[in-house]
N, C-alpha and C. Protein backbone atom coordinates (compact mmCIF):
# COMPACT_ATOMS: atom_id res chain seq x y z
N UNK A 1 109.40 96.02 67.62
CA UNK A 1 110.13 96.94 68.45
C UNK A 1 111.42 97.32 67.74
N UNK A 2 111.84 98.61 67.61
CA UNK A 2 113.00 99.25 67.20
C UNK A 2 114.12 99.66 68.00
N UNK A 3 114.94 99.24 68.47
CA UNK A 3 116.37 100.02 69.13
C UNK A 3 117.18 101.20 68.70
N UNK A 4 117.21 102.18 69.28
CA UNK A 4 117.81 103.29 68.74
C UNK A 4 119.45 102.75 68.54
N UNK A 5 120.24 103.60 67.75
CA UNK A 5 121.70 103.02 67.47
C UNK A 5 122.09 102.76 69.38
N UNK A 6 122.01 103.73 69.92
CA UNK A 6 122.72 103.90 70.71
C UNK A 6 121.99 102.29 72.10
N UNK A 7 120.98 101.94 71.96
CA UNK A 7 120.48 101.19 72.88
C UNK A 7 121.34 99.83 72.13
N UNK A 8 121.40 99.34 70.68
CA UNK A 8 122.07 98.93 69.67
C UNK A 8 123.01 98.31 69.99
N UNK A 9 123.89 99.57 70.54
CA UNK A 9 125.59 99.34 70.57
C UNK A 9 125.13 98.85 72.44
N UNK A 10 124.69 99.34 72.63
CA UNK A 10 124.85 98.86 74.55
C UNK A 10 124.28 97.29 74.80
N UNK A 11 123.44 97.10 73.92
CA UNK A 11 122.69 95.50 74.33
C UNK A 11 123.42 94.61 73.43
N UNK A 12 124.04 95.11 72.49
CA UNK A 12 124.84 93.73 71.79
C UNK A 12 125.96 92.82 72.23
N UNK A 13 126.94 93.70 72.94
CA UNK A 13 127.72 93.14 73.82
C UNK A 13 127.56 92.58 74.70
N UNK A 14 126.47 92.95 75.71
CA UNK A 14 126.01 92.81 76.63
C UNK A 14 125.14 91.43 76.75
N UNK A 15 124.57 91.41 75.88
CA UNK A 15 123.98 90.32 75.55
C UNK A 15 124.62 88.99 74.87
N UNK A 16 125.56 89.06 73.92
CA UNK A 16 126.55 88.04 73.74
C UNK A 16 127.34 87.54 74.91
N UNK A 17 127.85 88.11 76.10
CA UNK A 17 128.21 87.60 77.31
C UNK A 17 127.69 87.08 78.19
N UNK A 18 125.50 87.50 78.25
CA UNK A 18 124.32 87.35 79.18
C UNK A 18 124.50 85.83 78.52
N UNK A 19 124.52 85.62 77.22
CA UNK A 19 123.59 84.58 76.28
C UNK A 19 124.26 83.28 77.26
N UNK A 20 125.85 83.71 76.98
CA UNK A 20 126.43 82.38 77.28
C UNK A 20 126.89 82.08 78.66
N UNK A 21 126.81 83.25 79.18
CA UNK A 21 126.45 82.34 80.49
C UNK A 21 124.91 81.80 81.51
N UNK A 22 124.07 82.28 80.80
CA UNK A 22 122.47 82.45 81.19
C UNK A 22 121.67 81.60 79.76
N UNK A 23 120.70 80.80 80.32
CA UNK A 23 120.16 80.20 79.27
C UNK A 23 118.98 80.93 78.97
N UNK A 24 118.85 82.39 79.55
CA UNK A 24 117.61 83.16 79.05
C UNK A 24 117.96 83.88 78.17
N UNK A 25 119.70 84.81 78.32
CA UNK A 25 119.97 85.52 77.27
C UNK A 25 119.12 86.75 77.75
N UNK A 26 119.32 87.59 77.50
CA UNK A 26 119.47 89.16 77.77
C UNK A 26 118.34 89.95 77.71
N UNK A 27 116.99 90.33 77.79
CA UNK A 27 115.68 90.97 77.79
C UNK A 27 116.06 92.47 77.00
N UNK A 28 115.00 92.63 75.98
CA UNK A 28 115.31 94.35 75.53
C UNK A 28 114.64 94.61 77.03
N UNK A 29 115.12 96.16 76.98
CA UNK A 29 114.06 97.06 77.77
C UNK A 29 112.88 97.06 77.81
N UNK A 30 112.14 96.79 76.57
CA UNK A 30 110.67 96.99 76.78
C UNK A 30 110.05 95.60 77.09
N UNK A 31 111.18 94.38 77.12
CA UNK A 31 110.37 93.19 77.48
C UNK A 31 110.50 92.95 79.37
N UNK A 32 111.77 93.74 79.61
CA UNK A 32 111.83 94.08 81.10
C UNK A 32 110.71 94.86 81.51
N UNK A 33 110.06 95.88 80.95
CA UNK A 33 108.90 96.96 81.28
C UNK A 33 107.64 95.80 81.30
N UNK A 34 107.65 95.19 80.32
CA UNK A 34 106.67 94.48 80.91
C UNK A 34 106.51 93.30 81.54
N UNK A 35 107.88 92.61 81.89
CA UNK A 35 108.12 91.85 83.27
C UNK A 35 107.75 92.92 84.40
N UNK A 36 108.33 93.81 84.51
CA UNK A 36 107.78 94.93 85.85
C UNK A 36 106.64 94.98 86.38
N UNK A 37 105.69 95.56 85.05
CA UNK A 37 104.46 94.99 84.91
C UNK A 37 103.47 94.35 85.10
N UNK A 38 104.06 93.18 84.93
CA UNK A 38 103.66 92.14 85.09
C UNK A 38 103.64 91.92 86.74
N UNK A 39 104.54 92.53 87.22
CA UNK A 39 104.73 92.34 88.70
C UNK A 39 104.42 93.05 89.38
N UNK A 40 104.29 94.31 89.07
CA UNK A 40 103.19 95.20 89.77
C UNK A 40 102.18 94.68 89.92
N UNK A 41 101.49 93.84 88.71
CA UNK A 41 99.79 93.61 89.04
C UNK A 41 99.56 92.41 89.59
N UNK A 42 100.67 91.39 89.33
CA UNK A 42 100.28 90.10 90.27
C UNK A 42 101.56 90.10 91.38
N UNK A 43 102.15 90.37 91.49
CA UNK A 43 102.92 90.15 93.07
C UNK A 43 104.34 89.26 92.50
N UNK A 44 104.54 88.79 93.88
CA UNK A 44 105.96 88.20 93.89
C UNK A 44 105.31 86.47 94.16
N UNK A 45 105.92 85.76 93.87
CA UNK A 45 106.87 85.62 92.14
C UNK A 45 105.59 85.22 91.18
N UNK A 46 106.75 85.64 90.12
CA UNK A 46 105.99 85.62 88.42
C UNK A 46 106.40 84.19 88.72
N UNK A 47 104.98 83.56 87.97
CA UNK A 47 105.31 82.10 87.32
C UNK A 47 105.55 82.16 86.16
N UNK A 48 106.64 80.53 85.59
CA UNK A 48 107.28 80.81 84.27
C UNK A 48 108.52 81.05 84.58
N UNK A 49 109.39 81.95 85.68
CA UNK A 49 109.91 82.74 85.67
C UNK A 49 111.13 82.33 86.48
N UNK A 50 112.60 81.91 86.15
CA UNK A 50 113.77 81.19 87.35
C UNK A 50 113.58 82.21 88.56
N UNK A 51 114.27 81.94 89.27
CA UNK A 51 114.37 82.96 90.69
C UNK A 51 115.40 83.74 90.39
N UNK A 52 116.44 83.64 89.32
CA UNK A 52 117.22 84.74 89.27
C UNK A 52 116.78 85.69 88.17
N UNK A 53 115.86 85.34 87.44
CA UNK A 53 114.90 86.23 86.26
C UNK A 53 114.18 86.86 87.16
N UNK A 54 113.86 86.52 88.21
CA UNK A 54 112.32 87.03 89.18
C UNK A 54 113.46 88.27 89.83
N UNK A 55 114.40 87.75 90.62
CA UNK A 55 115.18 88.60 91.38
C UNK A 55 115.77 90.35 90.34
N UNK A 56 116.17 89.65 89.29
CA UNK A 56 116.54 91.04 88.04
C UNK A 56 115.25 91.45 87.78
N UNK A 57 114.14 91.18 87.56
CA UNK A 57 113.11 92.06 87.86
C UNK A 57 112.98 93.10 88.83
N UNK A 58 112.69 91.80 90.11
CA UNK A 58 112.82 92.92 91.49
C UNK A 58 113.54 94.02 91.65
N UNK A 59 114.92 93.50 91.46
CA UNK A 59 115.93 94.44 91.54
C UNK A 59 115.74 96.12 90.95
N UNK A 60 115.12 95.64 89.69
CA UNK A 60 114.97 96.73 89.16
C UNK A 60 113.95 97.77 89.36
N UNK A 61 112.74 96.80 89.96
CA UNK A 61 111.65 97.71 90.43
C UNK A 61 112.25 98.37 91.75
N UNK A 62 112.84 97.90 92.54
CA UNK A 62 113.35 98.62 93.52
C UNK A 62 114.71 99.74 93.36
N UNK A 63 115.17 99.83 92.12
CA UNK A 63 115.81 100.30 91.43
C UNK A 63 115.18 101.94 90.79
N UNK A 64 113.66 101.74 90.76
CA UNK A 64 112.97 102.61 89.86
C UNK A 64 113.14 102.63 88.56
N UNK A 65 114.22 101.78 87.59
CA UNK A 65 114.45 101.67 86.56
C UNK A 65 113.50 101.93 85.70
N UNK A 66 113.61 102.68 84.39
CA UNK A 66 112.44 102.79 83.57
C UNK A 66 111.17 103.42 84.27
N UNK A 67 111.01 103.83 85.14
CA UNK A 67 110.00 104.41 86.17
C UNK A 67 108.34 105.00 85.25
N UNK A 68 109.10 105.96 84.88
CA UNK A 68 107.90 106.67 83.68
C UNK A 68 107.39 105.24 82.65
N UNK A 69 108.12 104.69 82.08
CA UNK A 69 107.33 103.83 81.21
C UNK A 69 106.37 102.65 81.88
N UNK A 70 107.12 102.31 83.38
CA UNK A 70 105.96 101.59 84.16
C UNK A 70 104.77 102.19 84.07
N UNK A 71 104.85 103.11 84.61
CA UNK A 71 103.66 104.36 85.31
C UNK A 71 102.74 103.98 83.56
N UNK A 72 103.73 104.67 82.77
CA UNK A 72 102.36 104.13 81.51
C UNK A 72 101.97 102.88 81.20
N UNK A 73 102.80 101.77 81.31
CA UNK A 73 102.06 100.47 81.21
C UNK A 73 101.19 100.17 81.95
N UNK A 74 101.40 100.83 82.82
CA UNK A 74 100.22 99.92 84.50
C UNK A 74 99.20 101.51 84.77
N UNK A 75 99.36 102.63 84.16
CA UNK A 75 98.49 103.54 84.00
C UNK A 75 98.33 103.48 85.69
N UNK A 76 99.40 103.60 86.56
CA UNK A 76 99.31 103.75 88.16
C UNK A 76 100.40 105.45 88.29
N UNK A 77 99.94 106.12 89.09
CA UNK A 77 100.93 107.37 89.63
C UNK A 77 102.23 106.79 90.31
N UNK A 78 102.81 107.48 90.30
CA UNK A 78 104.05 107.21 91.21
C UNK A 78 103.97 106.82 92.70
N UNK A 79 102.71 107.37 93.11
CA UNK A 79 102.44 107.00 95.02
C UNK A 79 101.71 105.80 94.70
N UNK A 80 101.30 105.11 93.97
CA UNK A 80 100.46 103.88 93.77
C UNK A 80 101.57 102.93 93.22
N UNK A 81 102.25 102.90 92.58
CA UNK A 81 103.58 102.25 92.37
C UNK A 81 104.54 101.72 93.89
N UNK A 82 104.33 103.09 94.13
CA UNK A 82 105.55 103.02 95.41
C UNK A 82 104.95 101.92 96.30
N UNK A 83 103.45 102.10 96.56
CA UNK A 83 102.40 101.15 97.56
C UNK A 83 102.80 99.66 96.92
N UNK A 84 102.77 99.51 95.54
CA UNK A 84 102.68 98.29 95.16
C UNK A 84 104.47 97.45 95.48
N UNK A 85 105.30 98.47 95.07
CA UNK A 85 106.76 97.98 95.48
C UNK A 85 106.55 97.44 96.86
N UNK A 86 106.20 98.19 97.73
CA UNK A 86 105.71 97.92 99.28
C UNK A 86 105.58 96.66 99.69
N UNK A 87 104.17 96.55 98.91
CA UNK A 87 103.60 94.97 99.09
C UNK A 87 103.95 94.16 98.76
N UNK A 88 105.22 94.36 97.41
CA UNK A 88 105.75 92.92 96.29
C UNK A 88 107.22 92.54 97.79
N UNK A 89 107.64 93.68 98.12
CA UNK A 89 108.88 93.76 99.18
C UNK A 89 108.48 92.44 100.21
N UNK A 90 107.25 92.94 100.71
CA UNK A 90 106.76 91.83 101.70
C UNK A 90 106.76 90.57 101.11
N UNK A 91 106.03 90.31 99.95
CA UNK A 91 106.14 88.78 99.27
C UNK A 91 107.48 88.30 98.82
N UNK A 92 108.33 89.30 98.43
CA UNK A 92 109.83 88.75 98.59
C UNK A 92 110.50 88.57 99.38
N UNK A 93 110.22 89.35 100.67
CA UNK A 93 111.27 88.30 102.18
C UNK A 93 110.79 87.27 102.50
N UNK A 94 108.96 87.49 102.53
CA UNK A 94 108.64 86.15 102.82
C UNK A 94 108.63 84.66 101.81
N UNK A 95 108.89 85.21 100.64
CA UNK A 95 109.29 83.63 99.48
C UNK A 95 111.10 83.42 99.46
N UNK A 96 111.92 84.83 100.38
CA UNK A 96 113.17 84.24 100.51
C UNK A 96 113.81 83.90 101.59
N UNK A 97 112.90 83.73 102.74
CA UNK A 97 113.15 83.52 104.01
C UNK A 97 114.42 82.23 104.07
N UNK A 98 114.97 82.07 104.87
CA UNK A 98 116.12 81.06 105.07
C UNK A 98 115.68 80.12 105.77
């Protein structure tokens, strides 16, 4: 995988501050696309995965982040996406219930 200058200059910093306070350290974009991914097709929660790695996922799918490059990884439309956010929504109140 290649970073354009400009993705470059935004994840280096960003990531020297993620590193040390997070023992995962910082995801490119395309390894977030396919955490997303990954969660579109099996649900809430990814195993493997802390609950605050699972949650910056979520976040982002509910975010629409990267939207188009989901749609091509998971080869789903945008109304089939939206269904699947739907259903992952439900498995996340109910795995964060109090």
């Amino acid at each position: 995988m290649t970073l354009s200058d400009d993705d470059e200059d935004e994840a280096a910093p960003a990531a020297a501050a993620s590193s040390s306070s997070s023992g995962t350290g910082r995801r490119t974009p395309v390894q977030m696309d396919e955490l997303r991914a990954q969660m579109i097709r099996e649900g809430y929660p990814l195993a493997g995965l802390s609950r605050d790695d699972m949650n910056r996922v979520w976040v982002s799918l509910t975010e629409k982040r990267r939207w188009p490059q989901l749609q091509a990884l998971t080869g789903m439309d945008a109304a089939v996406l939206a269904e699947r956010v739907r259903i992952i929504r439900q498995q996340f109140k109910a795995a964060n219930k109090k």
